[in-house]
PDB file of N, CA and C in Angstrom:
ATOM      1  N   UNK A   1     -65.759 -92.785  96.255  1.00  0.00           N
ATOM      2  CA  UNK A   1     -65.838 -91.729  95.275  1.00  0.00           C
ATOM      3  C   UNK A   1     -64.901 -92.062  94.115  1.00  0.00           C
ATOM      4  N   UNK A   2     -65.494 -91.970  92.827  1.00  0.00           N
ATOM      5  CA  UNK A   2     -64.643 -92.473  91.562  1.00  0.00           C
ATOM      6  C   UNK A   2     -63.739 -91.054  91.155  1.00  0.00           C
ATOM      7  N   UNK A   3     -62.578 -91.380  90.467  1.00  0.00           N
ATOM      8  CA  UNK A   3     -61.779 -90.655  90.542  1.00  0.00           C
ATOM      9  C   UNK A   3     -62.039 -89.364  89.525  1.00  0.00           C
ATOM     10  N   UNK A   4     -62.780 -89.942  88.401  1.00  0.00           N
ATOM     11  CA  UNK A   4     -63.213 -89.053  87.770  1.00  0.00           C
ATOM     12  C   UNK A   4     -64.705 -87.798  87.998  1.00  0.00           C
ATOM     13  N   UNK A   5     -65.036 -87.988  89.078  1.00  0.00           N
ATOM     14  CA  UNK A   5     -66.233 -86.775  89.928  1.00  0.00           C
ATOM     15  C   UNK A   5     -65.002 -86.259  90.827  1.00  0.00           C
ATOM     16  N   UNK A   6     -63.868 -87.142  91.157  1.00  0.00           N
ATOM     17  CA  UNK A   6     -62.925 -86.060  91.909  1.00  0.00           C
ATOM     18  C   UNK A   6     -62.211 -85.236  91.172  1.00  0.00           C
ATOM     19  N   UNK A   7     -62.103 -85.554  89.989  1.00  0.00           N
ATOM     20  CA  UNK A   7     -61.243 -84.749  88.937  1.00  0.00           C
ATOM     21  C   UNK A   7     -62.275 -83.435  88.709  1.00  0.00           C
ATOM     22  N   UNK A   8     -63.317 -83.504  88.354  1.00  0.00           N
ATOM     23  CA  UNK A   8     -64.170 -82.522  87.782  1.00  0.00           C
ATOM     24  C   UNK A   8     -64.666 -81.993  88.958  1.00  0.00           C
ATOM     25  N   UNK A   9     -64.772 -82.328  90.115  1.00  0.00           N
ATOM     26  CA  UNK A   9     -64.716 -81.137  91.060  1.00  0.00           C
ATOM     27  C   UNK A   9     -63.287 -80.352  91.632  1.00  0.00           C
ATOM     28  N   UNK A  10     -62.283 -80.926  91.290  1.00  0.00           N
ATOM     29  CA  UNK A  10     -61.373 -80.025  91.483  1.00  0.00           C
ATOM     30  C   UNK A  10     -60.980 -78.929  90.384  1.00  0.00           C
ATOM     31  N   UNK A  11     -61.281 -79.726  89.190  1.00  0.00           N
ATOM     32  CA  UNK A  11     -61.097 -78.608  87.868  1.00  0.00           C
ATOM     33  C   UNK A  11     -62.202 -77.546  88.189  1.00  0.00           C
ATOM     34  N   UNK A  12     -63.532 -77.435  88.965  1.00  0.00           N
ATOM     35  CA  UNK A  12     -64.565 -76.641  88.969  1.00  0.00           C
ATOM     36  C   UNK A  12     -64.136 -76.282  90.095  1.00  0.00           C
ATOM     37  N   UNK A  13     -63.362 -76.678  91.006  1.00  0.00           N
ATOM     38  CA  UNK A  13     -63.012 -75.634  92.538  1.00  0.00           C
ATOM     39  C   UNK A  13     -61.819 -74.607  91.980  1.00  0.00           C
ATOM     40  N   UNK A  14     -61.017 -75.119  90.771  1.00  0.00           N
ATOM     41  CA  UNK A  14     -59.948 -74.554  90.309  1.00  0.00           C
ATOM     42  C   UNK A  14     -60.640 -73.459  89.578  1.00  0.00           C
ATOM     43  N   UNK A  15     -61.331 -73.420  88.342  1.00  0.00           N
ATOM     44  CA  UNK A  15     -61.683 -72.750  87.988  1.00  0.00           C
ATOM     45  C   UNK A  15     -62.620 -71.294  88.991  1.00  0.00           C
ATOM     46  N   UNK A  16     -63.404 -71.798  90.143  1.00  0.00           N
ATOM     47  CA  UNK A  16     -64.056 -70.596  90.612  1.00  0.00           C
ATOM     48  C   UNK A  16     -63.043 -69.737  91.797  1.00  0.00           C
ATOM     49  N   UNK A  17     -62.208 -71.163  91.859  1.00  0.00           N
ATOM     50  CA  UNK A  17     -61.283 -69.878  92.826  1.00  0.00           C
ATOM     51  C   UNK A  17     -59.894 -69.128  91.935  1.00  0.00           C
ATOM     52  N   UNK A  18     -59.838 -69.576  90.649  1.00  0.00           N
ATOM     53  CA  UNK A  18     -59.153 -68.644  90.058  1.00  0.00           C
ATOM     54  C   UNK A  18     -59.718 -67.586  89.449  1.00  0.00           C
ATOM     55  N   UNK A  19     -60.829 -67.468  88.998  1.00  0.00           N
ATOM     56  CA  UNK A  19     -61.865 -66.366  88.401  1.00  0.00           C
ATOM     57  C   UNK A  19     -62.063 -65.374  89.872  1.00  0.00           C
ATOM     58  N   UNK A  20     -62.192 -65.969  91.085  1.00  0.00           N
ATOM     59  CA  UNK A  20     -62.448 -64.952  92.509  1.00  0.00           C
ATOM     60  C   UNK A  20     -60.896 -64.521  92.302  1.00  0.00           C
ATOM     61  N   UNK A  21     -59.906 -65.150  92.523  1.00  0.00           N
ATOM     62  CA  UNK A  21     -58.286 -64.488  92.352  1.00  0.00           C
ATOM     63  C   UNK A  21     -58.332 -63.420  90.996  1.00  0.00           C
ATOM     64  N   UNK A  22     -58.842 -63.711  89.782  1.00  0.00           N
ATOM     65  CA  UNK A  22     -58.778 -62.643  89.166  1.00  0.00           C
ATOM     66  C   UNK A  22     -59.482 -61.533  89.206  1.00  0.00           C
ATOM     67  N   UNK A  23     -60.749 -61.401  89.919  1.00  0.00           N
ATOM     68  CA  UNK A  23     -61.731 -60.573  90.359  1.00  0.00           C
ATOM     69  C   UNK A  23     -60.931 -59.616  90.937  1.00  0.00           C
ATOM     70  N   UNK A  24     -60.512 -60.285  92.191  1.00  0.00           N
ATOM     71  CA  UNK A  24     -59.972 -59.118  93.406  1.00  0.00           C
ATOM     72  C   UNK A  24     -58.171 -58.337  92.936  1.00  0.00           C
ATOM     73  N   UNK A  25     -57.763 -59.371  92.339  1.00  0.00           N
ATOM     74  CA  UNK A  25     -56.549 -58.800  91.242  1.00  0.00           C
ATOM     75  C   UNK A  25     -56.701 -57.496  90.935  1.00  0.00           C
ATOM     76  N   UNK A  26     -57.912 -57.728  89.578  1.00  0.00           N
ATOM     77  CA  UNK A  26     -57.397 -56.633  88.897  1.00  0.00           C
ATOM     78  C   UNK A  26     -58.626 -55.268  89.958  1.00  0.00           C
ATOM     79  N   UNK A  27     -59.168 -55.500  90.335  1.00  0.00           N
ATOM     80  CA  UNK A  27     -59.659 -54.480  91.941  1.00  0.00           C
ATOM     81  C   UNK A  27     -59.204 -53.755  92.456  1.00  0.00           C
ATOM     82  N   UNK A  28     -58.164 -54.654  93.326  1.00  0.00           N
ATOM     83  CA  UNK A  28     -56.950 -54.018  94.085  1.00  0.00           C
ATOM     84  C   UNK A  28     -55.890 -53.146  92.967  1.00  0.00           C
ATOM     85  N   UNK A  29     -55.034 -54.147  91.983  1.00  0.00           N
ATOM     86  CA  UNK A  29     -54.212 -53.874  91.234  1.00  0.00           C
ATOM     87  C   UNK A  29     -54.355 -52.578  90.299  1.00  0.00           C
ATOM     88  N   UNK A  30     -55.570 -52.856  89.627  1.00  0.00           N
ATOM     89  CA  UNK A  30     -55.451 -51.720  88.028  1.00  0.00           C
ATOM     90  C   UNK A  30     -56.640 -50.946  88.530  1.00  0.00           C
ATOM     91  N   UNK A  31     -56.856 -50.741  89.863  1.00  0.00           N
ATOM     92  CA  UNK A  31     -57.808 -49.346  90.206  1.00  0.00           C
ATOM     93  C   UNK A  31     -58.925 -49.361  90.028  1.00  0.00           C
ATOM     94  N   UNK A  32     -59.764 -50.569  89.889  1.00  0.00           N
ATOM     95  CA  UNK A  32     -61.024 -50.429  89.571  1.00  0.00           C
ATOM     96  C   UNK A  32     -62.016 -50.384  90.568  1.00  0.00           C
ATOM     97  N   UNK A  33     -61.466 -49.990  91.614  1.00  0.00           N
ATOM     98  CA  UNK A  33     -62.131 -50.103  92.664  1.00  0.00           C
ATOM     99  C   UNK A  33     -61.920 -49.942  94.184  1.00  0.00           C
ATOM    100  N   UNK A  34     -60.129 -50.012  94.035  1.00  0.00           N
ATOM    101  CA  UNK A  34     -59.066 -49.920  94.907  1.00  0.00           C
ATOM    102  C   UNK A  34     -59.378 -48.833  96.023  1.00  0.00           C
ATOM    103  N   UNK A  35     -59.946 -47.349  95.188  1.00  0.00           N
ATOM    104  CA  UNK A  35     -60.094 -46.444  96.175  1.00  0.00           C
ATOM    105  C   UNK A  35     -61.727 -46.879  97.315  1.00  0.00           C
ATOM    106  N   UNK A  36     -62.572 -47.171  96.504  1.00  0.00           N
ATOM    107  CA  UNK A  36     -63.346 -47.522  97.406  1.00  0.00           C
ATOM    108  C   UNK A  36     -63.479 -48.842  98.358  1.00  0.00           C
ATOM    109  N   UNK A  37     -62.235 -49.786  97.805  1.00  0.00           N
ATOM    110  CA  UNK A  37     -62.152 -50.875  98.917  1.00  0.00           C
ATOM    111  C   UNK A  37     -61.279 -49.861 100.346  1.00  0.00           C
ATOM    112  N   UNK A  38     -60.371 -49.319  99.795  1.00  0.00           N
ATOM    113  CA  UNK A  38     -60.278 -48.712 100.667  1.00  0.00           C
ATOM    114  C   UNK A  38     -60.649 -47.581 101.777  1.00  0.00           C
ATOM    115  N   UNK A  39     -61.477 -46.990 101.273  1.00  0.00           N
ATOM    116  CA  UNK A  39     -62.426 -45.966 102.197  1.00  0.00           C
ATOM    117  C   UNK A  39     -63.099 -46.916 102.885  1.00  0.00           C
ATOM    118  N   UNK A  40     -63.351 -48.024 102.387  1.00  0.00           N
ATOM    119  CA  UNK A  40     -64.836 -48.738 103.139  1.00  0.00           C
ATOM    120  C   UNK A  40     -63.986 -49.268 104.576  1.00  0.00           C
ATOM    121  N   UNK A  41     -62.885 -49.563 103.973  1.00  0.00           N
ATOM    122  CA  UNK A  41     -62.346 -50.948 105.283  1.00  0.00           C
ATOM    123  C   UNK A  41     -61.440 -49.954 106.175  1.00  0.00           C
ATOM    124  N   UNK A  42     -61.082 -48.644 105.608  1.00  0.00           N
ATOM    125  CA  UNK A  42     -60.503 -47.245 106.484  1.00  0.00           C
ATOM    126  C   UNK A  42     -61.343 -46.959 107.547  1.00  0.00           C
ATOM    127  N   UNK A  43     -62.885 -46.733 107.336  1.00  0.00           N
ATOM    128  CA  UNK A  43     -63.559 -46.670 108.417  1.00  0.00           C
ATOM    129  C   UNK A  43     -63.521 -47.747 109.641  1.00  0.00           C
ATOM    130  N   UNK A  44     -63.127 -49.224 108.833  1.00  0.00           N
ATOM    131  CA  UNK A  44     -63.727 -49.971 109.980  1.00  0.00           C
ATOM    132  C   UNK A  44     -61.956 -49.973 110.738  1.00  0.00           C
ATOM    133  N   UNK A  45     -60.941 -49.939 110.341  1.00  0.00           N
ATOM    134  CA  UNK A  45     -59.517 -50.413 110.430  1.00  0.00           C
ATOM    135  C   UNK A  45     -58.741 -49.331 109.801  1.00  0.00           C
ATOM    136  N   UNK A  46     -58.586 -48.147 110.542  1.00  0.00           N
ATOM    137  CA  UNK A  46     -57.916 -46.920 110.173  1.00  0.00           C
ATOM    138  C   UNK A  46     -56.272 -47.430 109.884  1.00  0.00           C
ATOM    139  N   UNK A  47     -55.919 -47.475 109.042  1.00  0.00           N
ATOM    140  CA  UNK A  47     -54.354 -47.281 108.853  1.00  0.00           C
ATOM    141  C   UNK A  47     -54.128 -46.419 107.576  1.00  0.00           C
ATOM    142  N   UNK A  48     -52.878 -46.514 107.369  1.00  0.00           N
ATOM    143  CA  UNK A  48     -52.200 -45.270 106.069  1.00  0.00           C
ATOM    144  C   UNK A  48     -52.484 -46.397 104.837  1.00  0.00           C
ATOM    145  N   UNK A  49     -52.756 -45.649 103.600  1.00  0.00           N
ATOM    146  CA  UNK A  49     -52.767 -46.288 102.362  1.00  0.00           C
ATOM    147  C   UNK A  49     -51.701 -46.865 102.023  1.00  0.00           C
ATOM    148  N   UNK A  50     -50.373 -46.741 102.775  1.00  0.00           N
ATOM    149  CA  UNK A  50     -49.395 -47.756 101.730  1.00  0.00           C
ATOM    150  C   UNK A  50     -49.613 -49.191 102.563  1.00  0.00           C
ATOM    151  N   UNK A  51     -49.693 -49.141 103.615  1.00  0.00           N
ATOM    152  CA  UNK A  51     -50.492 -50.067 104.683  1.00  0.00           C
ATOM    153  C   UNK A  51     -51.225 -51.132 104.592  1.00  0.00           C
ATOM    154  N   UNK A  52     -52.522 -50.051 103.509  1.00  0.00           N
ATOM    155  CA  UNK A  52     -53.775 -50.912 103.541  1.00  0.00           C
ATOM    156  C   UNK A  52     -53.301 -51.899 102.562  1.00  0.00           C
ATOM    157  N   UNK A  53     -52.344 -50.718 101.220  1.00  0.00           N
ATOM    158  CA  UNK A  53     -52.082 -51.611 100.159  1.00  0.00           C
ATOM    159  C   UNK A  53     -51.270 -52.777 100.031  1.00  0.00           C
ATOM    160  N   UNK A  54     -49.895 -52.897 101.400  1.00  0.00           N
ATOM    161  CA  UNK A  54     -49.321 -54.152 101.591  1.00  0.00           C
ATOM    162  C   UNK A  54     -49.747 -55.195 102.239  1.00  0.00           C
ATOM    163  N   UNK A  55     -50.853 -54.999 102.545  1.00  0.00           N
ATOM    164  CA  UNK A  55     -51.806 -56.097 103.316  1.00  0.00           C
ATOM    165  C   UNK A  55     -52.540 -56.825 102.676  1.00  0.00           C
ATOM    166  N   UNK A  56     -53.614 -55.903 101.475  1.00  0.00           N
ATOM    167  CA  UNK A  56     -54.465 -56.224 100.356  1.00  0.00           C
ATOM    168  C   UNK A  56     -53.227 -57.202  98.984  1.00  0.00           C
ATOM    169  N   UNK A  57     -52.030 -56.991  99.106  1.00  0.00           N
ATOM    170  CA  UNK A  57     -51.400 -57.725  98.243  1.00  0.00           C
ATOM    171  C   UNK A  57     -50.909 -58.972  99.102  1.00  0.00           C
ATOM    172  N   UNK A  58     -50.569 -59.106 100.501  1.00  0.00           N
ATOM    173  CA  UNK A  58     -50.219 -60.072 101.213  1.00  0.00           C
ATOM    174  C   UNK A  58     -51.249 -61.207 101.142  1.00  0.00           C
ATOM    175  N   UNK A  59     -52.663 -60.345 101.330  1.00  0.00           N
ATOM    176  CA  UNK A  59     -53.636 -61.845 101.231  1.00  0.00           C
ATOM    177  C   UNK A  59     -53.952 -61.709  99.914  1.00  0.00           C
ATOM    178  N   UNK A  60     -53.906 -61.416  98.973  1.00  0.00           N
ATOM    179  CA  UNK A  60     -54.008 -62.028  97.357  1.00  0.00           C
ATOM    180  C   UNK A  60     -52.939 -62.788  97.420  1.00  0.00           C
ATOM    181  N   UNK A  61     -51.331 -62.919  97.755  1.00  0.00           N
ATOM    182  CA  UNK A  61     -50.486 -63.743  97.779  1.00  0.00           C
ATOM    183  C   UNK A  61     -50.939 -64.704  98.464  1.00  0.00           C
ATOM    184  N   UNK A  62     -51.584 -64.544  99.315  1.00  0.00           N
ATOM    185  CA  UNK A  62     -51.096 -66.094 100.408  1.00  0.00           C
ATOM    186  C   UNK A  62     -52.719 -67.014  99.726  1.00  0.00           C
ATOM    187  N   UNK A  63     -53.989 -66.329  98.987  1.00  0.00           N
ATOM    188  CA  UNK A  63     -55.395 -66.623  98.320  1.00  0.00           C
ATOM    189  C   UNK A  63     -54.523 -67.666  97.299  1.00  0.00           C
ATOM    190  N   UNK A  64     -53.499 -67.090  96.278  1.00  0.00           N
ATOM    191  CA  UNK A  64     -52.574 -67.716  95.424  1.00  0.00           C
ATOM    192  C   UNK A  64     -52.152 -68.837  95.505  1.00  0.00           C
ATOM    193  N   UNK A  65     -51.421 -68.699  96.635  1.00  0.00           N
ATOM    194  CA  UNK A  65     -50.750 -70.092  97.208  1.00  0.00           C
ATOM    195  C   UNK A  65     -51.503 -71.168  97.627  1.00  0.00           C
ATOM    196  N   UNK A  66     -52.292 -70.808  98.541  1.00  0.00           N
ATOM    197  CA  UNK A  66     -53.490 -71.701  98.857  1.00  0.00           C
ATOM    198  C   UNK A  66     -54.373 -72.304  97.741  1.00  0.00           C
ATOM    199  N   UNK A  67     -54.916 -71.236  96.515  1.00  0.00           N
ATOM    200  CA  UNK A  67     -55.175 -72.247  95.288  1.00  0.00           C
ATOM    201  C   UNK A  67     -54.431 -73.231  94.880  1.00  0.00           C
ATOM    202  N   UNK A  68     -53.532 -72.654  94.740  1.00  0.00           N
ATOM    203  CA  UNK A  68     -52.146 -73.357  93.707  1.00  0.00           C
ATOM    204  C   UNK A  68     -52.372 -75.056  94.923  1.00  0.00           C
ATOM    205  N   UNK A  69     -52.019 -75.006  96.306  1.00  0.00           N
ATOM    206  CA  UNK A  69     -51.620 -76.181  96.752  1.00  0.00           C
ATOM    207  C   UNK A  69     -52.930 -76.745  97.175  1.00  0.00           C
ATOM    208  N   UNK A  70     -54.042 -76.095  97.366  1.00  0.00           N
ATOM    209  CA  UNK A  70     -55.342 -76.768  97.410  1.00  0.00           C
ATOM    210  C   UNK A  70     -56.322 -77.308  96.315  1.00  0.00           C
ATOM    211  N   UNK A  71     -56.492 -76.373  95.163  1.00  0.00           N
ATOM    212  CA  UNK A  71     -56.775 -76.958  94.000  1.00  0.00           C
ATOM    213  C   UNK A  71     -56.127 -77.431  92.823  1.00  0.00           C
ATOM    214  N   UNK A  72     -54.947 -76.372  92.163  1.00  0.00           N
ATOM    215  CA  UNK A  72     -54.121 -76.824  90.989  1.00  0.00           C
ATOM    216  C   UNK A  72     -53.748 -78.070  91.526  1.00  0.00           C
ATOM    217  N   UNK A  73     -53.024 -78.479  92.151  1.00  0.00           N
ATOM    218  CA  UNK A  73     -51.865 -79.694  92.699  1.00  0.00           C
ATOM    219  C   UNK A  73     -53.012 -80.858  92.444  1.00  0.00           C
ATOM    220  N   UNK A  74     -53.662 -80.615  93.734  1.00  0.00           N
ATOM    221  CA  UNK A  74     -54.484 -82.062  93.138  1.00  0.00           C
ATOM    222  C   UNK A  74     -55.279 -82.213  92.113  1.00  0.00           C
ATOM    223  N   UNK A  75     -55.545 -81.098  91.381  1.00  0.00           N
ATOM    224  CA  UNK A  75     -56.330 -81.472  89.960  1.00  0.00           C
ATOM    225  C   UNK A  75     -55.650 -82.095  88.835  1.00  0.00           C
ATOM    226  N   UNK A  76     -53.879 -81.662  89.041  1.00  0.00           N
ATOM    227  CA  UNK A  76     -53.324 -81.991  88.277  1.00  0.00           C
ATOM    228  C   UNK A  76     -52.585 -83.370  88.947  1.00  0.00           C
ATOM    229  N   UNK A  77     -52.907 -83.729  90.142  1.00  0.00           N
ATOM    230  CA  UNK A  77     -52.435 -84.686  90.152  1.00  0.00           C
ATOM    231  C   UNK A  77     -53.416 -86.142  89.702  1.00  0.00           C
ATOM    232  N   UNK A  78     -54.851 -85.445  90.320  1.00  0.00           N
ATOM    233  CA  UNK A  78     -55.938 -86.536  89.433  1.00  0.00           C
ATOM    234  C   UNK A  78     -56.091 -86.509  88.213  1.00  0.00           C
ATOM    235  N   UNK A  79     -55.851 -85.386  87.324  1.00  0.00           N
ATOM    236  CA  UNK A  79     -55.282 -86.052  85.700  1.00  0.00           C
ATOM    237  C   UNK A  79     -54.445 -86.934  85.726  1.00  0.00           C
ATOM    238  N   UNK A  80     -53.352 -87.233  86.343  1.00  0.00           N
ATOM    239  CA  UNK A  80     -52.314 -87.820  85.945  1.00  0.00           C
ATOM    240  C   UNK A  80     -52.844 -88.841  86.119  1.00  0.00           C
ATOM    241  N   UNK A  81     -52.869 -89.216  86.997  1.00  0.00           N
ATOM    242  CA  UNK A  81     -53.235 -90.733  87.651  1.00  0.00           C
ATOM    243  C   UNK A  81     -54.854 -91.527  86.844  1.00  0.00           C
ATOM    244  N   UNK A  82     -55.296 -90.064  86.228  1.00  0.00           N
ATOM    245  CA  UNK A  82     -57.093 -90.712  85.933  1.00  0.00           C
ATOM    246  C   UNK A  82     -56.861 -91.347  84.235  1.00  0.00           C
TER     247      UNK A  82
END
């Protein structure tokens, strides 16, 4: 595999998993939807709303990290090198 189809699929894995990270962001975050993610997943997994909400920010953190060291890193490391 030439280095440059590895570059442009990581810039295109980077790009769709940062557009899904900003999706569920501003969802959770600025209310656009927050109350009904939560009614839905209350039925299936009853806990208290401050609950649901430190959980829903735990896996957007850890979605983050996992971009950052699965796609950013090596995209930017196959620029360097390409």
């Amino acid at each position: 595999m030439e280095i440059e189809m590895l570059t442009r699929f990581f810039m295109w894995c980077t790009i769709v998993n940062l557009s899904l990270l900003l999706v569920s962001f501003s969802v959770v975050a600025f209310g656009f939807g927050g109350d009904a993610v939560y009614q839905i997943h209350s039925k299936w997994f009853p806990m208290p709303r401050d609950t649901f909400n430190a959980v829903i920010y735990l896996l957007i953190g850890m979605y983050k990290v996992c971009v950052f060291v699965f796609n950013i890193v090596p995209w930017i490391a196959l620029v360097i090198i390409g």
